[in-house]
N, C-alpha and C. Protein backbone atom coordinates (compact mmCIF):
# COMPACT_ATOMS: atom_id res chain seq x y z
N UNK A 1 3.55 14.14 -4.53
CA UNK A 1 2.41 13.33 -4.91
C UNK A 1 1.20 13.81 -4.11
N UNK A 2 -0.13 14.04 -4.51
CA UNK A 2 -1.05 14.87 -4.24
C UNK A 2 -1.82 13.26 -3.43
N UNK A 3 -2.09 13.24 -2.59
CA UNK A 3 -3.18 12.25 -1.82
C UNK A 3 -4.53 12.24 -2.41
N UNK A 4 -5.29 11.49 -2.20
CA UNK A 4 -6.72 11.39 -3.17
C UNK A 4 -7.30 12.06 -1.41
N UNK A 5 -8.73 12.67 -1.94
CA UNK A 5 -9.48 13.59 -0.35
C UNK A 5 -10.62 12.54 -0.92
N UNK A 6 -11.12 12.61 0.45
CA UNK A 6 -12.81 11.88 1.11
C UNK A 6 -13.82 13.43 1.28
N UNK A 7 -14.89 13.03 0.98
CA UNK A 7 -15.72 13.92 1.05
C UNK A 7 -17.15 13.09 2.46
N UNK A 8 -17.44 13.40 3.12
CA UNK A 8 -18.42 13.55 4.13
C UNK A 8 -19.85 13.96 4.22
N UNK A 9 -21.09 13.38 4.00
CA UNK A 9 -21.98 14.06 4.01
C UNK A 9 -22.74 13.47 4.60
N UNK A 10 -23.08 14.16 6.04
CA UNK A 10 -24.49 13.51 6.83
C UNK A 10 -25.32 14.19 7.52
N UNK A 11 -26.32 14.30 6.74
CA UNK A 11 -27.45 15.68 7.25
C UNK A 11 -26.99 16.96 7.18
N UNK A 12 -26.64 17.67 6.04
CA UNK A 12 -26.50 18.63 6.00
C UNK A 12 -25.06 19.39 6.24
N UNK A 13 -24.33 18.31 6.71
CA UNK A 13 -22.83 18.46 7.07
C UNK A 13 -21.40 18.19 6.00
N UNK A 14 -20.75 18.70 6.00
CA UNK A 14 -19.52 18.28 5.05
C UNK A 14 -17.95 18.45 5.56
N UNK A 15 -17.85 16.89 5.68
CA UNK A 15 -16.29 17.26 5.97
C UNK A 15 -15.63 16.59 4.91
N UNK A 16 -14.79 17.86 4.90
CA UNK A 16 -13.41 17.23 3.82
C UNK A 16 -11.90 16.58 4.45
N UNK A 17 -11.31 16.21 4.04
CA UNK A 17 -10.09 15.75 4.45
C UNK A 17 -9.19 14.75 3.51
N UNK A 18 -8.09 14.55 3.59
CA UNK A 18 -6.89 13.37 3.38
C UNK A 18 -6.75 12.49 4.02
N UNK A 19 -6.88 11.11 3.25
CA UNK A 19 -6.19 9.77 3.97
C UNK A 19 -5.00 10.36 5.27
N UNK A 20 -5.07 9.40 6.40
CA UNK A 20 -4.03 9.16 7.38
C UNK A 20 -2.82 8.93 6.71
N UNK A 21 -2.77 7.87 5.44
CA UNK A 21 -1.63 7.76 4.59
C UNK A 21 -1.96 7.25 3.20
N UNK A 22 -0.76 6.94 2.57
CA UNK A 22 -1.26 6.20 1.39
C UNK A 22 -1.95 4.84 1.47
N UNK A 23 -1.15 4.27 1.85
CA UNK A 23 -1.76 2.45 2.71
C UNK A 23 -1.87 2.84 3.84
N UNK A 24 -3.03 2.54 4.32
CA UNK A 24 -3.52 2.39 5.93
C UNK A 24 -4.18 1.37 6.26
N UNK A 25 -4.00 1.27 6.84
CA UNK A 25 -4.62 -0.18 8.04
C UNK A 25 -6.20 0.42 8.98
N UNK A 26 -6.96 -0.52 9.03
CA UNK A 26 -8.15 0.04 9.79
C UNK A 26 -8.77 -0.72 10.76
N UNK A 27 -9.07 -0.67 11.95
CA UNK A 27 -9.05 -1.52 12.73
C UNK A 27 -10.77 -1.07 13.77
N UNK A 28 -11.64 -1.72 13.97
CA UNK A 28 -12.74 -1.33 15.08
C UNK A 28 -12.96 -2.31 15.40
N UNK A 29 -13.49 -2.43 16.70
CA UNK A 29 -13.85 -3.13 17.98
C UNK A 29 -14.65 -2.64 18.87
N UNK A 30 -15.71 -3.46 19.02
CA UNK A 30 -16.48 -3.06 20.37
C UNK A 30 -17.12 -4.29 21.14
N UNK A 31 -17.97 -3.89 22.19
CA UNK A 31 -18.45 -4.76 22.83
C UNK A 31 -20.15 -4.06 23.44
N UNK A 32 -21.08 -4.80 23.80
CA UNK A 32 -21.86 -4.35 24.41
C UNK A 32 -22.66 -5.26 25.52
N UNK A 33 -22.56 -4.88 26.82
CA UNK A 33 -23.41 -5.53 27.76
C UNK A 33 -24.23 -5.43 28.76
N UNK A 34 -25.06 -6.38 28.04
CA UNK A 34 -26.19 -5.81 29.11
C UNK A 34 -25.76 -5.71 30.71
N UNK A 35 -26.40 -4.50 31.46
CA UNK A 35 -25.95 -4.53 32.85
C UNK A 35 -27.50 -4.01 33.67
N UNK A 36 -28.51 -4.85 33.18
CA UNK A 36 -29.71 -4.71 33.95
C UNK A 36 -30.82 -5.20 33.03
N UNK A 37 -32.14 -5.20 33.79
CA UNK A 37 -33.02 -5.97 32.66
C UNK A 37 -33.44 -4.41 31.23
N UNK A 38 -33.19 -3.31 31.56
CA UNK A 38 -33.30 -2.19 30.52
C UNK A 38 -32.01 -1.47 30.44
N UNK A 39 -30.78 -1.40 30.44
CA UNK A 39 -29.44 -0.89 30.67
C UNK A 39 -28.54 -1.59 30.01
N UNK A 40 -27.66 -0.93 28.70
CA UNK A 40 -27.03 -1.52 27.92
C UNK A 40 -25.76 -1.00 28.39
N UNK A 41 -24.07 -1.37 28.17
CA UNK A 41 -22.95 -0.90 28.41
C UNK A 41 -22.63 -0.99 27.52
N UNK A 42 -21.78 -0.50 26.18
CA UNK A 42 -20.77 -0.35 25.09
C UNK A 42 -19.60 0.60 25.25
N UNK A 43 -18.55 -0.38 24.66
CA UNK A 43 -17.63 0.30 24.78
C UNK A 43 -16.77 0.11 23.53
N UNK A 44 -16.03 0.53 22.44
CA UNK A 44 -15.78 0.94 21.12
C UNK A 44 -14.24 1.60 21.19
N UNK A 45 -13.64 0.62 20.28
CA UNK A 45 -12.10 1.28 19.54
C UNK A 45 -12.29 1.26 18.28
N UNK A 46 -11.60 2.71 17.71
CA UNK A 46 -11.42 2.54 16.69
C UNK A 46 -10.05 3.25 16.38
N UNK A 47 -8.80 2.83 14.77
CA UNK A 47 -8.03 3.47 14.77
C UNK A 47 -7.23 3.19 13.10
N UNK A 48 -6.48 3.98 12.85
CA UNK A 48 -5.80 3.79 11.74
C UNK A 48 -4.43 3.77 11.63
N UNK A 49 -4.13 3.22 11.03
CA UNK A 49 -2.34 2.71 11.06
C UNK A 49 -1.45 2.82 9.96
N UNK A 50 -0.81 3.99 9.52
CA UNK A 50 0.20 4.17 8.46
C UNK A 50 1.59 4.34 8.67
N UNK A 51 2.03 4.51 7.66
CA UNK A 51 3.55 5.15 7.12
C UNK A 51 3.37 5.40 8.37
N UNK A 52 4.00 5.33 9.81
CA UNK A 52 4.75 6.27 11.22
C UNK A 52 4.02 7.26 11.49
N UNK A 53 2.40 6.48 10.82
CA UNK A 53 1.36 8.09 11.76
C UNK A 53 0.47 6.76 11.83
N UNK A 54 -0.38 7.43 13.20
CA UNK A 54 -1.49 6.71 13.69
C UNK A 54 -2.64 7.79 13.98
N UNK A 55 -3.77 7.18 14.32
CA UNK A 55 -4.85 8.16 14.56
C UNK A 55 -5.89 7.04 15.94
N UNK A 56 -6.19 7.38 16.59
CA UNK A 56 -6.84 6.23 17.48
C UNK A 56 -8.43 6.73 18.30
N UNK A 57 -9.52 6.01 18.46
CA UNK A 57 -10.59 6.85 19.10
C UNK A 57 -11.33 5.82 20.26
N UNK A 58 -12.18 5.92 21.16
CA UNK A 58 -12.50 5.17 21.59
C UNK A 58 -14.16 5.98 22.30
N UNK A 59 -15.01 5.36 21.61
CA UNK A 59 -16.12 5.51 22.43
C UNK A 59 -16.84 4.58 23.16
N UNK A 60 -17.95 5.57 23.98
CA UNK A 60 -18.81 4.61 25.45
C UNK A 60 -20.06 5.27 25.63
N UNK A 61 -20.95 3.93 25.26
CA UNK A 61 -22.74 4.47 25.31
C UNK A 61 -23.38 3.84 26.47
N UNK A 62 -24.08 4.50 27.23
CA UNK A 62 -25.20 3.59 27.80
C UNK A 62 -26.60 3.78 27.23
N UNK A 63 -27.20 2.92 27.25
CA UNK A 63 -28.01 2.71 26.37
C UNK A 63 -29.50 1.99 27.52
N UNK A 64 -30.19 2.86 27.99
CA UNK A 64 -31.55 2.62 28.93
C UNK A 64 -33.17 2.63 28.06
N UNK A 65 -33.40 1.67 27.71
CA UNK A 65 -34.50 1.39 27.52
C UNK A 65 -35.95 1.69 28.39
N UNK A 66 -36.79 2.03 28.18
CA UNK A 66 -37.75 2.51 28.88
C UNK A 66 -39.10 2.59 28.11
């Protein structure tokens, strides 16, 4: 059975690829806090959940206003 592909396009960029699985699960979370009167903290999960495969990411911004 052939998987359906996603196509990608942002600014000039293209990524191709296949679902993680057929049914997947999708999950993100973050948070952000302030840690000064111009200084932001974030911190970010993200991940996908199939058939006995997973994929998982986690990013972290600071964010200074000025």
């Amino acid at each position: 059975m052939k998987l359906p592909a996603f196509v990608l396009v942002v600014g000039g960029c293209t990524v191709d690829g296949t679902p993680i699985a057929v049914d997947a699960a999708t999950m993100e979370a973050g948070i952000e806090v302030k840690v000064g009167s111009a200084a932001t903290l974030g911190v970010a999960y993200n991940g996908q959940f199939g058939d006995g495969v997973s994929q998982n990411g986690f990013n972290a911004t600071l964010r200074i206003d000025f």
